[in-house]
N, C-alpha and C. Protein backbone atom coordinates (compact mmCIF):
# COMPACT_ATOMS: atom_id res chain seq x y z
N UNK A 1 114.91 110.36 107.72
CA UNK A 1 114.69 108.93 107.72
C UNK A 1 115.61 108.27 106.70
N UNK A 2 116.12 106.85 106.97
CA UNK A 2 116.69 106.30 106.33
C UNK A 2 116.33 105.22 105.83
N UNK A 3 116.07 104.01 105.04
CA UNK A 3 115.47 103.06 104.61
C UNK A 3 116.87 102.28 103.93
N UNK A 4 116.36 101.21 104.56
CA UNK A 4 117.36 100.29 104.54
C UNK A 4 116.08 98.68 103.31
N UNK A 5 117.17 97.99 102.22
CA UNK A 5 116.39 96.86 101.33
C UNK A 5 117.85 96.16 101.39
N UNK A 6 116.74 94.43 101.79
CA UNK A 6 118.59 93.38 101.49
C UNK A 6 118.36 93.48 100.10
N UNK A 7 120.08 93.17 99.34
CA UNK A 7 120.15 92.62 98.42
C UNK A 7 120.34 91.32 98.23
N UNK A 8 120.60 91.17 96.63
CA UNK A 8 121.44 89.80 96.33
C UNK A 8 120.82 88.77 97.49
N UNK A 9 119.36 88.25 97.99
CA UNK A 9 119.17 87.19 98.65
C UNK A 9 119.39 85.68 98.18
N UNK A 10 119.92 84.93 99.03
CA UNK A 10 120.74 83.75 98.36
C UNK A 10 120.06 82.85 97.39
N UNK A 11 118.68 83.00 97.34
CA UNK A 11 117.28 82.44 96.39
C UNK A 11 117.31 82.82 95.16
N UNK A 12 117.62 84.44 95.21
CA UNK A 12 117.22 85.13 93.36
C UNK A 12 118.45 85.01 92.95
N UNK A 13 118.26 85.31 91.34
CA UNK A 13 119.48 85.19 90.94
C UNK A 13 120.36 86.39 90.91
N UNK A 14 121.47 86.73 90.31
CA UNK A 14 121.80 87.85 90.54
C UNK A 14 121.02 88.98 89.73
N UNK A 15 121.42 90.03 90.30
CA UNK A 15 120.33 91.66 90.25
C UNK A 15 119.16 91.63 90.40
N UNK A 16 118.57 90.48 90.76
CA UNK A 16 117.07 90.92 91.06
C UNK A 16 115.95 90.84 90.13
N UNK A 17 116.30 90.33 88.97
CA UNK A 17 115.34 90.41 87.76
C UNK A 17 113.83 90.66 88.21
N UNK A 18 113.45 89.74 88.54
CA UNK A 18 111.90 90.09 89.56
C UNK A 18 111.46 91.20 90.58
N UNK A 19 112.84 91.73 90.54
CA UNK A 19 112.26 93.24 91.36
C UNK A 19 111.50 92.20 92.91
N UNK A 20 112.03 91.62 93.26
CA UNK A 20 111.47 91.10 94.90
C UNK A 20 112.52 91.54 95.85
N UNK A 21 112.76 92.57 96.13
CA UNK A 21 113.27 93.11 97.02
C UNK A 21 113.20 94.21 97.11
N UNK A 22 112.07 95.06 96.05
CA UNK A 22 112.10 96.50 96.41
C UNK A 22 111.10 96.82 97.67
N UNK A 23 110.89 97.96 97.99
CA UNK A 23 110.23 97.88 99.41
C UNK A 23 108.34 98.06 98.68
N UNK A 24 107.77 98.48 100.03
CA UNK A 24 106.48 98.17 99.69
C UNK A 24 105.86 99.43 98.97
N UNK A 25 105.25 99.33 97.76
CA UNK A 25 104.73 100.12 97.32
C UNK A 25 104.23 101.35 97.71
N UNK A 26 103.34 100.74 98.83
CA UNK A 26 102.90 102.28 99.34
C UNK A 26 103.51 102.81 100.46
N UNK A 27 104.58 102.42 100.67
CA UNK A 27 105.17 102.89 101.64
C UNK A 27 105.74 104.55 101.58
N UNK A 28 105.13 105.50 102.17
CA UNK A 28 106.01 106.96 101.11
C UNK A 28 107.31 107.24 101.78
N UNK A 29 108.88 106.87 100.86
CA UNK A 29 109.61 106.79 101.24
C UNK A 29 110.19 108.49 101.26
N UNK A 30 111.13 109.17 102.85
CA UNK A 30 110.97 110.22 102.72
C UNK A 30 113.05 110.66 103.07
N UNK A 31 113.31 109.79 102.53
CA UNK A 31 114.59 110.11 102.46
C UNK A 31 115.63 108.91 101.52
N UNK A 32 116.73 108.50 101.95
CA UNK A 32 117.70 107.92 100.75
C UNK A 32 117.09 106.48 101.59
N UNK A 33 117.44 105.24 100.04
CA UNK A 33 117.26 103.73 100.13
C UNK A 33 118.86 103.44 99.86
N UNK A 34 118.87 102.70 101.27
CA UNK A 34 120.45 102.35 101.36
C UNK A 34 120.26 100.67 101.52
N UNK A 35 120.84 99.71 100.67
CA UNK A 35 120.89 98.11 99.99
C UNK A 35 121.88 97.71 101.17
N UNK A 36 121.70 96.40 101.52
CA UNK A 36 122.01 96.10 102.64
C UNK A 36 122.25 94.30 102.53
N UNK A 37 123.04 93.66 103.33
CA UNK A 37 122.71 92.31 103.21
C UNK A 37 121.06 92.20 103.92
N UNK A 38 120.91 90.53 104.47
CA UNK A 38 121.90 89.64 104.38
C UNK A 38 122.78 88.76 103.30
N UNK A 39 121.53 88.46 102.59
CA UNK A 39 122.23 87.48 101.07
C UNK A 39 123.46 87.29 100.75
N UNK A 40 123.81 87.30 99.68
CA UNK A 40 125.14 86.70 99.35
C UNK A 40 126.53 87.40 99.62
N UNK A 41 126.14 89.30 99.38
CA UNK A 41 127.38 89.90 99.75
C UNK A 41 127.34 90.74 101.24
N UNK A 42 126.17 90.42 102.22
CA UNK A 42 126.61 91.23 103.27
C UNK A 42 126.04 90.32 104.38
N UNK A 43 126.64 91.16 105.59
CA UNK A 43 125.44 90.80 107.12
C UNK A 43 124.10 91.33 107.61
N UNK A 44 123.66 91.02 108.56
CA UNK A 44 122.55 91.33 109.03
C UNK A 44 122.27 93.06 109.22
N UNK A 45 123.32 93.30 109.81
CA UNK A 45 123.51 94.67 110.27
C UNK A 45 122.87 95.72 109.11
N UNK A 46 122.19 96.87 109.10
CA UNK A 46 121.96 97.85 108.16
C UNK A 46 123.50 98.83 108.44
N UNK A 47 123.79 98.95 109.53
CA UNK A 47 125.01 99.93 109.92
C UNK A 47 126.30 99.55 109.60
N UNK A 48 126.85 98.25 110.02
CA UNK A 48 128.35 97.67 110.14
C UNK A 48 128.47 96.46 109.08
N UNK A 49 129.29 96.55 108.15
CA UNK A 49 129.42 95.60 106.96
C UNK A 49 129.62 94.39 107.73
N UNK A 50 129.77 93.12 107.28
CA UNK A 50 129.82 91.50 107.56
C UNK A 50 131.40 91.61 107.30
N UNK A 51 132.23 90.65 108.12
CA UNK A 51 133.18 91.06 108.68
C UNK A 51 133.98 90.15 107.26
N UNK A 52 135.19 90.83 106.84
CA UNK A 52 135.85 90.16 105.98
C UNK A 52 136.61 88.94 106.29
N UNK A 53 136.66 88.24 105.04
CA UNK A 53 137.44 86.64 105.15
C UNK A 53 138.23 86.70 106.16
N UNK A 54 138.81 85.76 107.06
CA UNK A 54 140.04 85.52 107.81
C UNK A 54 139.97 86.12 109.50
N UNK A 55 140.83 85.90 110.01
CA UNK A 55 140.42 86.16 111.43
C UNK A 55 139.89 87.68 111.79
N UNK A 56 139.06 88.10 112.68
CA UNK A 56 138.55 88.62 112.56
C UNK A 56 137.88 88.78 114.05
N UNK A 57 137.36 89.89 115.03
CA UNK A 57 136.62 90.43 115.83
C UNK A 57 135.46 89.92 116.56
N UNK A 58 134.59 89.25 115.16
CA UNK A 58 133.20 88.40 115.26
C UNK A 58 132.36 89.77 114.76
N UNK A 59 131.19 89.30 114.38
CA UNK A 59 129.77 89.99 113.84
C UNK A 59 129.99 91.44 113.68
N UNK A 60 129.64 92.68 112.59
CA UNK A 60 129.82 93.60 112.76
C UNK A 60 131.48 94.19 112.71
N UNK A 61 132.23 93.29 112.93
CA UNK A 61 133.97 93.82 112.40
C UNK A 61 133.89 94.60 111.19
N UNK A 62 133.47 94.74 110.15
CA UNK A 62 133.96 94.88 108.89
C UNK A 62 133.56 96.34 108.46
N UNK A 63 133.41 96.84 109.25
CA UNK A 63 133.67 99.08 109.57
C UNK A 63 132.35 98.83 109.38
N UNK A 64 131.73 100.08 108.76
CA UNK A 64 130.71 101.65 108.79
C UNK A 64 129.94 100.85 107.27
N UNK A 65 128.60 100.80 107.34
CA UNK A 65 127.61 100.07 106.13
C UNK A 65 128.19 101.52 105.56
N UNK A 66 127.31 102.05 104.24
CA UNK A 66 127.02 103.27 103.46
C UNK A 66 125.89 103.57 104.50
N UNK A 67 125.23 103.04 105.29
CA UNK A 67 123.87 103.59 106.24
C UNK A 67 124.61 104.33 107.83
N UNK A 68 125.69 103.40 108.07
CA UNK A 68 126.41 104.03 109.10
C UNK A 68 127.19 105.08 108.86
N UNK A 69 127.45 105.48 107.48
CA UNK A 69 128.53 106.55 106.94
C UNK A 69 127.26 107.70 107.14
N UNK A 70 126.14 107.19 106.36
CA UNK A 70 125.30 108.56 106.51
C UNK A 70 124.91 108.81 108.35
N UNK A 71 124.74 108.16 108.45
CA UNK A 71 124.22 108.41 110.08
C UNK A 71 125.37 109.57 110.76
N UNK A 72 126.73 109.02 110.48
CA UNK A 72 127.61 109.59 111.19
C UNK A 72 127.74 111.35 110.51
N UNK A 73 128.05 111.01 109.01
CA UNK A 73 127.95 111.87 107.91
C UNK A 73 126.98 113.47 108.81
N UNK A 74 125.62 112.85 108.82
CA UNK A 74 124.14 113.47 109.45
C UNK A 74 124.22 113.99 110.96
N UNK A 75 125.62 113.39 111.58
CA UNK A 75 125.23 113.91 113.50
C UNK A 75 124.43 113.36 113.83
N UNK A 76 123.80 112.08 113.67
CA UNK A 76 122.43 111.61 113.66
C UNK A 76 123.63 110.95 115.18
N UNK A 77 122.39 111.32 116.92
CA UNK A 77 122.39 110.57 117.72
C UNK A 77 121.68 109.79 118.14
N UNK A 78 120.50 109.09 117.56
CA UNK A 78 120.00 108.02 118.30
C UNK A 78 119.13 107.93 117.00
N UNK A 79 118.49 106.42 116.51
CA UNK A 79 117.98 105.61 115.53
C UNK A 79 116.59 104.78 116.35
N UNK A 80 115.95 104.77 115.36
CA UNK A 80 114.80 103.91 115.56
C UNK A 80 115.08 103.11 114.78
N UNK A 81 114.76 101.66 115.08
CA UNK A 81 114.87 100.42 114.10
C UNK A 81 113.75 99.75 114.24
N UNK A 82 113.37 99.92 112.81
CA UNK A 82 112.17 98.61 113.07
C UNK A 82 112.10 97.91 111.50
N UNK A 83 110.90 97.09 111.69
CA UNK A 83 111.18 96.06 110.13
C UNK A 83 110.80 94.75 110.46
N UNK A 84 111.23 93.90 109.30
CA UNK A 84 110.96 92.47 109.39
C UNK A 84 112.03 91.80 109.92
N UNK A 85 111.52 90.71 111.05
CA UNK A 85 113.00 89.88 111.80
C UNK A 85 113.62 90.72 112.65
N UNK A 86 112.62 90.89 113.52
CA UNK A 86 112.93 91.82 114.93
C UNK A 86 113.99 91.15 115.41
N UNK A 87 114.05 89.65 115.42
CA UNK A 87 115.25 88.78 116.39
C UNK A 87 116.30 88.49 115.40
N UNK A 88 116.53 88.71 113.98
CA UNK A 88 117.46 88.61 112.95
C UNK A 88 117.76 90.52 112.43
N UNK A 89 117.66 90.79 111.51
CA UNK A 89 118.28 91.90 111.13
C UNK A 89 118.06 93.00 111.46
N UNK A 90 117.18 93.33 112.20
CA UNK A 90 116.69 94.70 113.10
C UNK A 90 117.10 94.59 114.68
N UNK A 91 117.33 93.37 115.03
CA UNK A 91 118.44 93.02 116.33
C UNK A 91 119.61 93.57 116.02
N UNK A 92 119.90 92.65 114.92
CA UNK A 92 121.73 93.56 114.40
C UNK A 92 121.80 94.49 114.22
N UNK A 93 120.71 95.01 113.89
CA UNK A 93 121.30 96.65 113.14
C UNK A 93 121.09 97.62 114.30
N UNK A 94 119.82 96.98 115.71
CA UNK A 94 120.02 97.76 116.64
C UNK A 94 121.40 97.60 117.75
N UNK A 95 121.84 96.66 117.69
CA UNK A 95 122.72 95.89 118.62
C UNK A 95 124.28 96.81 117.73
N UNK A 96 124.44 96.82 117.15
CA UNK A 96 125.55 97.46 116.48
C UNK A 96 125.48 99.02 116.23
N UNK A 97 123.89 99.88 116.15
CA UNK A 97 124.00 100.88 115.90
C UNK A 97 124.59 101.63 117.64
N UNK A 98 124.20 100.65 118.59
CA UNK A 98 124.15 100.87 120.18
C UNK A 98 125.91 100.98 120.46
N UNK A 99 126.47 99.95 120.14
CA UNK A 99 127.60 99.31 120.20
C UNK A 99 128.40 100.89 119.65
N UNK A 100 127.98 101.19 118.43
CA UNK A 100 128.54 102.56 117.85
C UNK A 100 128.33 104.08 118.74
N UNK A 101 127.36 103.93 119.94
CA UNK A 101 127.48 105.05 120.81
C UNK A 101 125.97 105.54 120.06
N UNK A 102 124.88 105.04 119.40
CA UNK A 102 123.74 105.43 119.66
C UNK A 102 122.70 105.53 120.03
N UNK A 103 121.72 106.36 120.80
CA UNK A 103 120.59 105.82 121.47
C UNK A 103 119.99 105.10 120.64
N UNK A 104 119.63 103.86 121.12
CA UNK A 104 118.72 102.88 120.06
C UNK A 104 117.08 102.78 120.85
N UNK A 105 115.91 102.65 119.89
CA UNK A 105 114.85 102.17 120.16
C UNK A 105 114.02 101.54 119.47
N UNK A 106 113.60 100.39 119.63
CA UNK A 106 112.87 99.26 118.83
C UNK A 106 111.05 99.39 119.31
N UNK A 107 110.70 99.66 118.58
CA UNK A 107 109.16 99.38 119.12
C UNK A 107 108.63 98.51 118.38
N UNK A 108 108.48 97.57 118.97
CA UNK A 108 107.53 96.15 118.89
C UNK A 108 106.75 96.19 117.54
N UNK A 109 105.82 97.45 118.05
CA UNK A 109 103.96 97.41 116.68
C UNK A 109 104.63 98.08 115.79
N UNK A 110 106.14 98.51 115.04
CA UNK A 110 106.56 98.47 114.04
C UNK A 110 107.19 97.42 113.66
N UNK A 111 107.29 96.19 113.91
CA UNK A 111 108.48 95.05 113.89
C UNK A 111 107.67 93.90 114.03
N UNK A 112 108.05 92.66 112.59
CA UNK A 112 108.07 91.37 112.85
C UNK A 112 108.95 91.02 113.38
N UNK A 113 108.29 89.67 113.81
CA UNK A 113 109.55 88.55 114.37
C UNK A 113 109.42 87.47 112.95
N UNK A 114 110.63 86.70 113.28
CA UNK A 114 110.66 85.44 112.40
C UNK A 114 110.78 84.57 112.86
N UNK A 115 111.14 84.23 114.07
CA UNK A 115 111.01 83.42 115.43
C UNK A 115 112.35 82.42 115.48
N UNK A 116 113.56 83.45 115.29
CA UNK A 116 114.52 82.51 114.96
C UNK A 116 115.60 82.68 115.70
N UNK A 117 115.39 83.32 117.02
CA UNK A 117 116.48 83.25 118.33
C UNK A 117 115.97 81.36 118.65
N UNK A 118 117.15 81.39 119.27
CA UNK A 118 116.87 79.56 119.70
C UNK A 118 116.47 79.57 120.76
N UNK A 119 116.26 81.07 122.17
CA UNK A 119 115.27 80.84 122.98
C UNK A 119 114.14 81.70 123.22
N UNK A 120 113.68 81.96 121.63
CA UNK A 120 112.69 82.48 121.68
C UNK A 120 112.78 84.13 121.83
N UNK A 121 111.33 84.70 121.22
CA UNK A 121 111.16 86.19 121.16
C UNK A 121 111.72 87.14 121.91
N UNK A 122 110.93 86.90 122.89
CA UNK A 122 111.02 87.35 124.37
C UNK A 122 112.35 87.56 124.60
N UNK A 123 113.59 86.37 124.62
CA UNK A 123 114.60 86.63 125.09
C UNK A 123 115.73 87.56 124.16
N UNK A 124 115.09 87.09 122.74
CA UNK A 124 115.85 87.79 122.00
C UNK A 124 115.82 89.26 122.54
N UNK A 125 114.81 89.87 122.71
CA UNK A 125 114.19 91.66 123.24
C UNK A 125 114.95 91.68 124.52
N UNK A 126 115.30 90.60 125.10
CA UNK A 126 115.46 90.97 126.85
C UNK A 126 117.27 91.19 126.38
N UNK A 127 117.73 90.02 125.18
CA UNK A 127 119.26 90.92 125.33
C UNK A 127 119.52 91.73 124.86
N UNK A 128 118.47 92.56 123.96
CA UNK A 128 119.08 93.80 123.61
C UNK A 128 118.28 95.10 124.50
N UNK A 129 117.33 94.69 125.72
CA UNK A 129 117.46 95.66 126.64
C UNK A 129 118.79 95.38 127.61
N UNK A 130 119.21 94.60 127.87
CA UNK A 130 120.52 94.11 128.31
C UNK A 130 121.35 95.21 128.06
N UNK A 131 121.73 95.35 126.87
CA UNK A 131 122.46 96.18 126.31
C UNK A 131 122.16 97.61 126.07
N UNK A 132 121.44 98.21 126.77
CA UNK A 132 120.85 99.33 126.56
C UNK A 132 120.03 99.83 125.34
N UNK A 133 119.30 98.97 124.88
CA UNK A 133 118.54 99.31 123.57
C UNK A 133 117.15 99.31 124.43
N UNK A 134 116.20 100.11 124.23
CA UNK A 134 114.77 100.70 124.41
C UNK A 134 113.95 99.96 123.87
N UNK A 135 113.45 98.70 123.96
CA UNK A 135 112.19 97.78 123.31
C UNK A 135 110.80 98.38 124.05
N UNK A 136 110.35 98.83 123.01
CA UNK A 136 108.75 99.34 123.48
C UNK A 136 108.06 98.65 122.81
N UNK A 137 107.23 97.82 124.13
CA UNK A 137 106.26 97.15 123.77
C UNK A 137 104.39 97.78 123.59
């Protein structure tokens, strides 16, 4: 397992003084915590860095996170994604881990939404079965 925490969110100040971004207490974490945007220095994605200044590919350009190095690093073929902002950063990170050639699967009763596709939940899930990602509801 891999565990993915944003940093640097555009609210706190820098490093975190308040410790509000570590994960949940009781959560028993059973492998490496790999720091991630979105905030100030990255993208959505846990896998593919936020694409650098200047022209550029669109979303996901900017290579391999430290989470996609281990994945690849590991032979790891197919990822479960789940988390908070099923239609924001667990979209990206499934939509890009797919894009990279891995089986992806999202299950729902591990995953919030934040309700911030512009047509809604539902459709957000329908384009990333589109794309061959596994949404189990």
């Amino acid at each position: 397992m891999y565990y993915t925490r944003d940093y640097a969110p555009v609210e706190l100040p820098p490093d975190d003084p308040g410790h509000k971004t570590e994960l949940h207490p009781r959560l028993e974490i059973k492998g490496p915590i790999v720091v991630k945007g979105p905030g100030k220095h990255g993208g959505f994605s846990g896998v593919v860095l936020s694409s650098p200044p200047g022209p550029h590919d669109g979303p996901g350009s900017g290579g391999l996170s430290e989470l996609g190095g281990l994945l690849r690093r590991d032979g790891v073929r197919s990822v479960i994604v789940v988390g908070i902002a099923a239609d924001v950063c667990v979209a990206a990170t499934a939509r890009d881990a797919r894009r990279l050639g891995y089986a992806v699967t999202l299950p729902l009763d591990a995953t919030a939404f934040v309700h911030a596709h512009p047509d809604g939940d539902e459709e957000a899930m329908a384009q990333l079965r589109a794309v061959g990602i596994t949404v189990v509801d």
